[in-house]
C-alpha atoms as a PDB file:
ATOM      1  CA  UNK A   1      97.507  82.338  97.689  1.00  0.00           C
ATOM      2  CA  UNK A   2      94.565  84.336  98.560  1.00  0.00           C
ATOM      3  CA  UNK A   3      91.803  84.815  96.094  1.00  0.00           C
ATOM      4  CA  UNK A   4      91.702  88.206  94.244  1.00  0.00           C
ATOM      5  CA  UNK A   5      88.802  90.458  94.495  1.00  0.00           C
ATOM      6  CA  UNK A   6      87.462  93.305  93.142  1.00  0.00           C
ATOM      7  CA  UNK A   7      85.594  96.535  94.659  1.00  0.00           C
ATOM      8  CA  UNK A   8      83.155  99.059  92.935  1.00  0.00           C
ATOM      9  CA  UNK A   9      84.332 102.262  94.224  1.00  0.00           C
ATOM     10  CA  UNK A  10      85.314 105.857  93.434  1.00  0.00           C
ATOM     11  CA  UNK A  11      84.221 105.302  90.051  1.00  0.00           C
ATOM     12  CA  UNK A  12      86.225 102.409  89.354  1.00  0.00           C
ATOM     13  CA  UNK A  13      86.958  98.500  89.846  1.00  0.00           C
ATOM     14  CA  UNK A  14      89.764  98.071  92.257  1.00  0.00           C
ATOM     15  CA  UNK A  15      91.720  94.636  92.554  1.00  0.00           C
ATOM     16  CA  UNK A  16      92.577  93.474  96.440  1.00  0.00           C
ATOM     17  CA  UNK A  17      93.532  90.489  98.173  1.00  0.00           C
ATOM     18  CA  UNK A  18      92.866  90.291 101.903  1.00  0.00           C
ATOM     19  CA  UNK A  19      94.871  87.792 104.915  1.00  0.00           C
ATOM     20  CA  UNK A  20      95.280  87.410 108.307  1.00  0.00           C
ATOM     21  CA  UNK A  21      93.501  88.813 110.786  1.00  0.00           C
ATOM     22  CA  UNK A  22      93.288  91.796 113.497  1.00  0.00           C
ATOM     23  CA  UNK A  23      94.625  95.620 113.261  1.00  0.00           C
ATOM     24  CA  UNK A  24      94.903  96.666 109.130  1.00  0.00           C
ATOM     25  CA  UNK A  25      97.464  96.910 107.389  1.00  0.00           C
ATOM     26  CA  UNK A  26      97.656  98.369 103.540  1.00  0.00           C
ATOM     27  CA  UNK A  27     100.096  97.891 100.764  1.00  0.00           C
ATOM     28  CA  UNK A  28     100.638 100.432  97.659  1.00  0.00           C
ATOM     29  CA  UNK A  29     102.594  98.852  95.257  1.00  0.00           C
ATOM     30  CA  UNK A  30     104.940 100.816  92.750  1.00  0.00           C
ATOM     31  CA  UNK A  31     104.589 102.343  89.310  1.00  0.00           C
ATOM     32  CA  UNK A  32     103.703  99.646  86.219  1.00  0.00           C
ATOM     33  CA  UNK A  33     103.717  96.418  89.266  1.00  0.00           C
ATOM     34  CA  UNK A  34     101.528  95.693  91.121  1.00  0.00           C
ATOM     35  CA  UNK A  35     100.217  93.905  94.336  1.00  0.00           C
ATOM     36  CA  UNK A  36     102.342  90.597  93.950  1.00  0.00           C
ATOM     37  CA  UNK A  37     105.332  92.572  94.598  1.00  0.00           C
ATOM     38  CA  UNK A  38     104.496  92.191  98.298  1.00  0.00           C
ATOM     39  CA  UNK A  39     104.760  88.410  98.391  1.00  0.00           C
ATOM     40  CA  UNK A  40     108.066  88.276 100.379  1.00  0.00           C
ATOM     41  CA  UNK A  41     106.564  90.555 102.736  1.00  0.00           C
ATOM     42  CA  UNK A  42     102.603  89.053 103.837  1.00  0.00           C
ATOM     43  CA  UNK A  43     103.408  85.779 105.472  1.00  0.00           C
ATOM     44  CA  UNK A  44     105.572  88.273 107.678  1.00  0.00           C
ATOM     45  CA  UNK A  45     103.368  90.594 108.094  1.00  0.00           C
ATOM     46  CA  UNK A  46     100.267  88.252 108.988  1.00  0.00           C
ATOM     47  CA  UNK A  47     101.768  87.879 112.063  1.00  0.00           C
ATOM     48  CA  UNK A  48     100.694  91.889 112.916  1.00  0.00           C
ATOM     49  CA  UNK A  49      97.389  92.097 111.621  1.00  0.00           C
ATOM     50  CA  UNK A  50      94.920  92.068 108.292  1.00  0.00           C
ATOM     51  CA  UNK A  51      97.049  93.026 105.742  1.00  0.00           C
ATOM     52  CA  UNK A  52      95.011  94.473 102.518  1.00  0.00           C
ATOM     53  CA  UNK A  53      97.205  94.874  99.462  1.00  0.00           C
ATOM     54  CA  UNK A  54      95.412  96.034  96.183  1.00  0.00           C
ATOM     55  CA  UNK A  55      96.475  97.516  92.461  1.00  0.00           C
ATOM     56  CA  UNK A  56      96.246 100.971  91.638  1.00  0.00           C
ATOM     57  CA  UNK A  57      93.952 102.481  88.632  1.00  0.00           C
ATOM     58  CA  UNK A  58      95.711 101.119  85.237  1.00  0.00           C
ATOM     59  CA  UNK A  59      97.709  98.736  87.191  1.00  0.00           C
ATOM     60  CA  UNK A  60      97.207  94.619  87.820  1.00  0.00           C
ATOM     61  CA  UNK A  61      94.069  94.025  87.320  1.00  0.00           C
ATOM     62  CA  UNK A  62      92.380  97.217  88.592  1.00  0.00           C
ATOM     63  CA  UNK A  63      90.662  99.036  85.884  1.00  0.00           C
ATOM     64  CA  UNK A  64      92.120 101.583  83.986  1.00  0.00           C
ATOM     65  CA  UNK A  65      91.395 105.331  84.273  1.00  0.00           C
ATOM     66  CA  UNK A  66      88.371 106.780  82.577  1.00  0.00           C
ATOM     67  CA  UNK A  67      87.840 110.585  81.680  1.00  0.00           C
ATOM     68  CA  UNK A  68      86.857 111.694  84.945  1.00  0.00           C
ATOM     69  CA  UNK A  69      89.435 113.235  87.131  1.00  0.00           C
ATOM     70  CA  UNK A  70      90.172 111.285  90.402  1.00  0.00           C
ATOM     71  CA  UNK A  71      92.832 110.520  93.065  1.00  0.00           C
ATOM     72  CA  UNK A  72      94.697 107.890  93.999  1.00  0.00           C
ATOM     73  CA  UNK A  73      94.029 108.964  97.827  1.00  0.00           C
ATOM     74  CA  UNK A  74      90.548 109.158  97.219  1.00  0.00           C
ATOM     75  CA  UNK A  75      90.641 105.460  96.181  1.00  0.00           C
ATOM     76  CA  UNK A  76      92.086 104.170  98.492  1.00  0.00           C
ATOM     77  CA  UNK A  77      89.963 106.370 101.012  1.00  0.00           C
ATOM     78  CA  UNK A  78      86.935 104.672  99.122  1.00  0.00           C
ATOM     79  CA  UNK A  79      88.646 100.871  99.356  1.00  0.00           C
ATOM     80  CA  UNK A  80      88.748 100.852 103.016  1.00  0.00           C
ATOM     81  CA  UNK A  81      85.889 101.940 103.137  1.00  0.00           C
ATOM     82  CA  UNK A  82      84.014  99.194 101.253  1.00  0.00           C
ATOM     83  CA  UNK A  83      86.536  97.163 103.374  1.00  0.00           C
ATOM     84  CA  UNK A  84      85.059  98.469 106.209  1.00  0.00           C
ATOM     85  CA  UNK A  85      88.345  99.694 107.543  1.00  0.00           C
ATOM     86  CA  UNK A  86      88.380 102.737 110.047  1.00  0.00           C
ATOM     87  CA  UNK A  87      91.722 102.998 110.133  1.00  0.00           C
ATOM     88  CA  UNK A  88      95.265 101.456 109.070  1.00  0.00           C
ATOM     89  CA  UNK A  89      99.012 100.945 108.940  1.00  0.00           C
ATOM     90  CA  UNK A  90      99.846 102.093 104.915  1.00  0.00           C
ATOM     91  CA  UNK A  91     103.328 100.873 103.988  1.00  0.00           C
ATOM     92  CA  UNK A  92     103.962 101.714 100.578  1.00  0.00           C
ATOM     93  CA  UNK A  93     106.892 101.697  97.777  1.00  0.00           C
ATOM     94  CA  UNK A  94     107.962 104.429  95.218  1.00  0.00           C
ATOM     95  CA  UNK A  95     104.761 105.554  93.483  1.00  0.00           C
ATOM     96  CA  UNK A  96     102.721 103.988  96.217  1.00  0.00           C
ATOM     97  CA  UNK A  97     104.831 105.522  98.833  1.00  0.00           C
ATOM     98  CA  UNK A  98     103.388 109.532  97.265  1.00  0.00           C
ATOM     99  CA  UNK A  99     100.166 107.959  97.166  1.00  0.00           C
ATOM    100  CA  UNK A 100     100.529 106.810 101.126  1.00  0.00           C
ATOM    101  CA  UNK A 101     101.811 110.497 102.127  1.00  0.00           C
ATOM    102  CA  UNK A 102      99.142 112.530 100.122  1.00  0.00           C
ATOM    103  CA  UNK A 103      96.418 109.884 101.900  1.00  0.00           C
ATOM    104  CA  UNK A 104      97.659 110.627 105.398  1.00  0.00           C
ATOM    105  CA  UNK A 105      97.365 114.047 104.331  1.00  0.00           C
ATOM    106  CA  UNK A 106      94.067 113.942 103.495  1.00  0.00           C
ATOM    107  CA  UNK A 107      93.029 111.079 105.964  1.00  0.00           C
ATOM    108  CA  UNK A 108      95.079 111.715 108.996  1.00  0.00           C
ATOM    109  CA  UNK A 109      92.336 110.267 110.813  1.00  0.00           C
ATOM    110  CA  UNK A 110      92.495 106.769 108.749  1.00  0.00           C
ATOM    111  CA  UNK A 111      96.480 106.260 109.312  1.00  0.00           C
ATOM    112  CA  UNK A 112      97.605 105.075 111.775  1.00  0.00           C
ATOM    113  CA  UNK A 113     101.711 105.020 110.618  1.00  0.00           C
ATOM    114  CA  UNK A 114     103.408 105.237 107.579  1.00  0.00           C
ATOM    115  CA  UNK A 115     106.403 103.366 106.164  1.00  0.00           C
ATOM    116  CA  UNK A 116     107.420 104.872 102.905  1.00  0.00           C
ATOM    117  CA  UNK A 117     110.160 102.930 101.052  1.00  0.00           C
ATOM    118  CA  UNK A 118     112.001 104.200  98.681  1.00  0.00           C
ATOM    119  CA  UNK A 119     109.383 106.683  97.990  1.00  0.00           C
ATOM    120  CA  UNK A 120     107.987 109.398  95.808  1.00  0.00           C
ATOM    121  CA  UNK A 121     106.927 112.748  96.939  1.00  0.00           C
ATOM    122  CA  UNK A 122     104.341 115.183  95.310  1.00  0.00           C
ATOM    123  CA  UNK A 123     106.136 118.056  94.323  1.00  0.00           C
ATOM    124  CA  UNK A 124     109.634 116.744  94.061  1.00  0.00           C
ATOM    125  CA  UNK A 125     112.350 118.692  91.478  1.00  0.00           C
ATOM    126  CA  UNK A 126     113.388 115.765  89.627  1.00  0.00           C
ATOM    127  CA  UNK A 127     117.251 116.140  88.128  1.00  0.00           C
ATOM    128  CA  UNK A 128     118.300 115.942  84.657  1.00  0.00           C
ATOM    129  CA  UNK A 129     119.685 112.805  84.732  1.00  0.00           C
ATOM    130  CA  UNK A 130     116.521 111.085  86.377  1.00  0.00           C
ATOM    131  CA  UNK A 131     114.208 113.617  84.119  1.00  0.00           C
ATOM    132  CA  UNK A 132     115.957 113.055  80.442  1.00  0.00           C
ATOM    133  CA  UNK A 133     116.208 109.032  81.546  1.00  0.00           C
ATOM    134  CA  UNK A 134     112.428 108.663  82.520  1.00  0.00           C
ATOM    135  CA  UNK A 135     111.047 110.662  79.518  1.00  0.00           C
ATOM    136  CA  UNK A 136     112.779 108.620  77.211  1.00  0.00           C
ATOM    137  CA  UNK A 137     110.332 106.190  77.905  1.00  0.00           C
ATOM    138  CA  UNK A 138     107.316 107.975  77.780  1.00  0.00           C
ATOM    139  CA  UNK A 139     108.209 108.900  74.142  1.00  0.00           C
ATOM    140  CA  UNK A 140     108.878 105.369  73.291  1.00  0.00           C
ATOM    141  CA  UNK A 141     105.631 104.934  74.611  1.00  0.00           C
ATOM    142  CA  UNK A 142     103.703 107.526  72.544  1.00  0.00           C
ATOM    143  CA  UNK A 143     105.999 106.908  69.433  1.00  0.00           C
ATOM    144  CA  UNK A 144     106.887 103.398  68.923  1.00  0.00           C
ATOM    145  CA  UNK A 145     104.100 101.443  71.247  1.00  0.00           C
ATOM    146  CA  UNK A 146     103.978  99.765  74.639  1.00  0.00           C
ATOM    147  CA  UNK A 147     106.420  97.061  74.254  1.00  0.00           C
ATOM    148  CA  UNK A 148     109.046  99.511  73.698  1.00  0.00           C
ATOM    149  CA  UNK A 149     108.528 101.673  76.611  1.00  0.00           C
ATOM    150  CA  UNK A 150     108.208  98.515  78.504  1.00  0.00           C
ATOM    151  CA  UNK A 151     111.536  96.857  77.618  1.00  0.00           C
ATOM    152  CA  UNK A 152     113.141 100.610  78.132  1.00  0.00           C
ATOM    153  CA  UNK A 153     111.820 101.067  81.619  1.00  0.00           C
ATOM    154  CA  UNK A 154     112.743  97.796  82.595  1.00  0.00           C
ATOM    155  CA  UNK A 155     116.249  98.689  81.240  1.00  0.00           C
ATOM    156  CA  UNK A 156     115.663 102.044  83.493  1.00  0.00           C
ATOM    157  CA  UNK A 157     118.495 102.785  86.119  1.00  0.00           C
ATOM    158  CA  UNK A 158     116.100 102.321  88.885  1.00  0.00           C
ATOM    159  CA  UNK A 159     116.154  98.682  87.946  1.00  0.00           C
ATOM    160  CA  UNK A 160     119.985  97.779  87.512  1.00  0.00           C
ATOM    161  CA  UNK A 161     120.407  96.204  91.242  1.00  0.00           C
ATOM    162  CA  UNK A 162     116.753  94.528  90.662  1.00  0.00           C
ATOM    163  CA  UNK A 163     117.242  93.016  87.561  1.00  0.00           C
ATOM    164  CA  UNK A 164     121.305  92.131  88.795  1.00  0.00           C
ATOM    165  CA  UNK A 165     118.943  89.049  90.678  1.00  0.00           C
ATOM    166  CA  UNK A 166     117.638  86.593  88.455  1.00  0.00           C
ATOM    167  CA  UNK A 167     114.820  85.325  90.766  1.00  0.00           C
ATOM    168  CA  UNK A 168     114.118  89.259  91.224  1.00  0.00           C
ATOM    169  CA  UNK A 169     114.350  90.560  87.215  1.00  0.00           C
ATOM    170  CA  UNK A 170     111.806  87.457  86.231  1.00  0.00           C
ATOM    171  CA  UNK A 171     109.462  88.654  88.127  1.00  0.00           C
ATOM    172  CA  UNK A 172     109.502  92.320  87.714  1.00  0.00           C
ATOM    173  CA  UNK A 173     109.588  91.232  83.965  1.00  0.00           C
ATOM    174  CA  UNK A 174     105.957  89.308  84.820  1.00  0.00           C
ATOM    175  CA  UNK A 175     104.575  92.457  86.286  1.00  0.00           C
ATOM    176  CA  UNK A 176     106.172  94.922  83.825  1.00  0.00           C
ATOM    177  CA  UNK A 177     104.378  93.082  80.902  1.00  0.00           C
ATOM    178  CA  UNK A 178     101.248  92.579  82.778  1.00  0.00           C
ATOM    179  CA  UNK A 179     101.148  96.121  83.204  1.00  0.00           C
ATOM    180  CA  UNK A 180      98.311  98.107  80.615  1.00  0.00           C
ATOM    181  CA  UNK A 181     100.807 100.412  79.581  1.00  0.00           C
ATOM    182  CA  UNK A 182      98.079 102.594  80.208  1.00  0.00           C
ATOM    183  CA  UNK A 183     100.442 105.829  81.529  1.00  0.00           C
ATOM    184  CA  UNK A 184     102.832 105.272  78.723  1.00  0.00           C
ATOM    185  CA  UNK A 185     100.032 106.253  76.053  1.00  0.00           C
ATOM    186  CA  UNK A 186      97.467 108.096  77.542  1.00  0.00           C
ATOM    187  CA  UNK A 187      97.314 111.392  79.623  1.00  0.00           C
ATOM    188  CA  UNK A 188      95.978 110.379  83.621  1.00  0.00           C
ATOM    189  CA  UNK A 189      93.064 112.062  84.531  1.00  0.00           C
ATOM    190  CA  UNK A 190      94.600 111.800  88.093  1.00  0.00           C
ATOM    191  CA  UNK A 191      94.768 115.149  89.801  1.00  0.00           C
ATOM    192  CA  UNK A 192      96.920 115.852  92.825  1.00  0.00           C
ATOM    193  CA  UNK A 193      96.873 118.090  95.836  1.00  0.00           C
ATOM    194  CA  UNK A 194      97.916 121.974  96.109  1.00  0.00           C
ATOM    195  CA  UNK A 195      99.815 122.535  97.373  1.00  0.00           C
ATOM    196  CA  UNK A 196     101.676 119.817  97.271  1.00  0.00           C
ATOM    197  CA  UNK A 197     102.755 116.801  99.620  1.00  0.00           C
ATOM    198  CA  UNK A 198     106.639 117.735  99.783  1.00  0.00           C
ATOM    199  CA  UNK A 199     105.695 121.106 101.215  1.00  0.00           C
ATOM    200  CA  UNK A 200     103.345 120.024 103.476  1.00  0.00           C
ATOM    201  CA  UNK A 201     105.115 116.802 105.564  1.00  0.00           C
ATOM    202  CA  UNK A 202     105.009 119.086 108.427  1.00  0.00           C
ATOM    203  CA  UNK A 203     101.566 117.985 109.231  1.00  0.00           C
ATOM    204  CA  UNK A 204     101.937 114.229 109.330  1.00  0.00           C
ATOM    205  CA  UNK A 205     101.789 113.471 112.469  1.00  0.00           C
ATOM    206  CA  UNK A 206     101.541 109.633 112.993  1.00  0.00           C
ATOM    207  CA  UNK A 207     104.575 107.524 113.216  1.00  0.00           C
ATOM    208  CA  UNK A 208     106.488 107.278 109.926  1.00  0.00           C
ATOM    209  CA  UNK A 209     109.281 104.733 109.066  1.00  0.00           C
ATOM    210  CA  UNK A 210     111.370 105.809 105.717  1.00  0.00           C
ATOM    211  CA  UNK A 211     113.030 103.237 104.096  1.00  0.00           C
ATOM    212  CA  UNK A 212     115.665 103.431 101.492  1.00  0.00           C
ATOM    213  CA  UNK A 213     117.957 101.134  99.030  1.00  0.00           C
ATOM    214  CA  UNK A 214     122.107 101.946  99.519  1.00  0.00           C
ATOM    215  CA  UNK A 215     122.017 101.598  95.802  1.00  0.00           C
ATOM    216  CA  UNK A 216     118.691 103.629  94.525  1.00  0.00           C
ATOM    217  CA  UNK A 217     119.380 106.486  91.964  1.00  0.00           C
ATOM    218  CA  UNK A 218     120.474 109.535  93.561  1.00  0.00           C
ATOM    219  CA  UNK A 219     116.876 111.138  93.349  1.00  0.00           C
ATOM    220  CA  UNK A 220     115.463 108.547  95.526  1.00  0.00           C
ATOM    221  CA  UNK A 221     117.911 108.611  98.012  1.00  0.00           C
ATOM    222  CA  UNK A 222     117.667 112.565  98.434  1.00  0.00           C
ATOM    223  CA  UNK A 223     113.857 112.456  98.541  1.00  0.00           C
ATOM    224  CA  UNK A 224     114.737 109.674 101.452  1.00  0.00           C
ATOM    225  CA  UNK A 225     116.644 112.633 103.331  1.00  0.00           C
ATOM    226  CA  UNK A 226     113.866 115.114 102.746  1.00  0.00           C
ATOM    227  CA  UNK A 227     111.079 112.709 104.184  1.00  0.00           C
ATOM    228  CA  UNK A 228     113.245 111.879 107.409  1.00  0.00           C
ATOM    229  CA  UNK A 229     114.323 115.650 108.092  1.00  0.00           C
ATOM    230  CA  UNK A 230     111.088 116.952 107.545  1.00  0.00           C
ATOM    231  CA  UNK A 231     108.399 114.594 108.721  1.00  0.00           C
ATOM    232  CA  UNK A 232     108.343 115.261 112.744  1.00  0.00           C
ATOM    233  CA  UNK A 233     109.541 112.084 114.608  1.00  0.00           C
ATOM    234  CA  UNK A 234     110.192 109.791 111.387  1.00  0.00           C
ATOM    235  CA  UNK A 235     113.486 107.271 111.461  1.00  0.00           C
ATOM    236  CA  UNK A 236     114.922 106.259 108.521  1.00  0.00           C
ATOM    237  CA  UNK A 237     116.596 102.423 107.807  1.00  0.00           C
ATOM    238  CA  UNK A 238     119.290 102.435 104.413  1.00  0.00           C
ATOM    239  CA  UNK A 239     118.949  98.979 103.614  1.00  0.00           C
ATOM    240  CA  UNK A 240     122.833  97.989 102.587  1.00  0.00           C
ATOM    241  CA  UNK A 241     123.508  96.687  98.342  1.00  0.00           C
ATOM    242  CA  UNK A 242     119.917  97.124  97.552  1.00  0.00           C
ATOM    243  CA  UNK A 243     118.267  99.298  95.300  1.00  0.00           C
ATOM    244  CA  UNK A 244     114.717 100.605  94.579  1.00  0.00           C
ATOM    245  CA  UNK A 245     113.066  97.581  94.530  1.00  0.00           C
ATOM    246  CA  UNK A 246     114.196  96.809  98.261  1.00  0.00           C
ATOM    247  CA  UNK A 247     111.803  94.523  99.345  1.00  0.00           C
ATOM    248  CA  UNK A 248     112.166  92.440  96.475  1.00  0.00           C
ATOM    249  CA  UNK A 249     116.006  92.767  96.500  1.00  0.00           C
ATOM    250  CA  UNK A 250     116.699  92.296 100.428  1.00  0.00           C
ATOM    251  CA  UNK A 251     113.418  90.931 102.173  1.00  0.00           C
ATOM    252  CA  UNK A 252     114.747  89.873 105.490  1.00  0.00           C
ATOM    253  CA  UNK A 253     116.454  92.924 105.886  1.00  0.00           C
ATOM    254  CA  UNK A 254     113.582  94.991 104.901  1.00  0.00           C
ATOM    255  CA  UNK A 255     111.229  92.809 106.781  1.00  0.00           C
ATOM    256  CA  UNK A 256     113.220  93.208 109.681  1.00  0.00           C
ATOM    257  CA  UNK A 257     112.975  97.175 109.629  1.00  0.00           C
ATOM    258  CA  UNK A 258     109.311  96.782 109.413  1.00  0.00           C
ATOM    259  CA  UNK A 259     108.417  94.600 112.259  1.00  0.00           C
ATOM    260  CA  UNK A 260     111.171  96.323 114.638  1.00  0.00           C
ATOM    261  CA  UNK A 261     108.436  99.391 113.471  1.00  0.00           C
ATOM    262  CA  UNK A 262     105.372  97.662 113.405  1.00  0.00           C
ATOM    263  CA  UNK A 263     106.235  96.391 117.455  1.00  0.00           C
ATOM    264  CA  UNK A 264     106.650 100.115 118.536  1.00  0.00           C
ATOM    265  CA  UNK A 265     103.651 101.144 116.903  1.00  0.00           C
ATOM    266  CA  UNK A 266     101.376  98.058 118.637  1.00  0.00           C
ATOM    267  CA  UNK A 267     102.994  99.058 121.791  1.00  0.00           C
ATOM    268  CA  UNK A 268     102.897 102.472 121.649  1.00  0.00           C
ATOM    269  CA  UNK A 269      99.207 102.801 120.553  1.00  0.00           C
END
């Protein structure tokens, strides 16, 4: 495994690891993991280029937020940069995946495609049942402690397929509890765009693969729809029985999607 390292940037101390060689490629990780979640995916990807996968602010072992507002699209911005990275593939899951559509809003210059799996969206009207289910947690957190919201989020209906795979549930359970807890007790300084990314997809312009479990929670799946209907050009791959953690639930198949993506993009500049 490649050694981590860390970058002074934005503000901050950002974890990364760095492989292969050739055209970048970047991978934002999801809410409370963190950059191991992409092991099934960089031996495959290798074969396309440099792929740079790092942990967000509060995440891994990135530093936490301070007091001073900041964006996640500005650190990454600042990462490849330090990187000395011009400009890059950004594939990207849930959390990561709002992070990689508010960058190539900001940076359209600096992406090159987008594959957004199982993604978030700035701006997105959550439902009840995702809304009532998610802020359960966050009061655990501020009420009871970090372990608790923990153990309820990985209990969270966006994990039932995941954790339905032994091999899959131990290690989200590894990242879960390496996780600070940091969102789960404190308020984010984070600020994000206005307006914001959902009603703007009609300016990304690069090529954009969308990527979506069979079996994520409704919300997911409907944000899916939005991103491939509105986002000019983008296709969109369900990946059959798996859930919101695709790529650790069905890696060949969500390999596959990529590269079949990844070969266009090479070949079509």
């Amino acid at each position: 495994m490649d050694t981590v390292r860390f970058a002074e940037v934005n503000g901050t101390r950002l974890a990364y690891q760095e492989s292969g060689a050739g055209d970048p490629i970047v991978l934002i990780h999801g809410f409370t993991l963190d950059h191991r979640m992409w092991d099934d995916q960089v031996q495959e990807l290798e074969r396309f280029g440099r792929v740079i996968r790092y942990d967000m602010r509060g995440h891994g072992q990135s530093d936490q937020p301070g007091s001073e507002p900041y964006t996640a699209a500005g650190d990454l911005k600042a990462l490849l940069e330090y990187l000395k990275v011009k400009r890059a593939v950004v594939i990207a899951l849930s959390l990561g995946g709002g992070v990689a559509l508010e960058f190539a809003q900001a940076y359209p210059e600096m992406t090159r495609a987008l594959v957004l799996i199982d993604a978030t969206v700035g701006g997105w009207t959550w439902s009840a049942e995702w809304s009532s289910e998610t802020g359960h947690v966050w009061a655990l957190g501020r009420e009871t402690g970090v372990e608790a919201a923990r153990e309820a989020w990985l209990a969270h209906s966006l994990f039932v397929p995941a954790m339905g795979q032994p091999g899959v549930a131990a290690r989200l359970r590894t990242m879960v509890t390496d996780y600070s807890g940091f969102h789960f007790t404190h308020d984010d300084p984070q600020t994000w765009p206005d307006p914001p990314a959902l009603m703007r997809l009609g300016e990304i312009r690069c090529p954009t693969l969308v990527i979506v479990g069979e079996r994520d929670v409704p919300d997911f799946r409907a944000i899916a729809d939005a991103l491939g209907e509105r986002i000019s050009g983008a296709e969109k791959v369900v990946i059959p029985e798996a859930g919101h953690m695709a790529t650790m639930e069905a890696p060949p198949r969500v390999n596959e999607a990529i590269e079949r993506f990844l070969s266009k993009v090479r070949h079509g500049g």
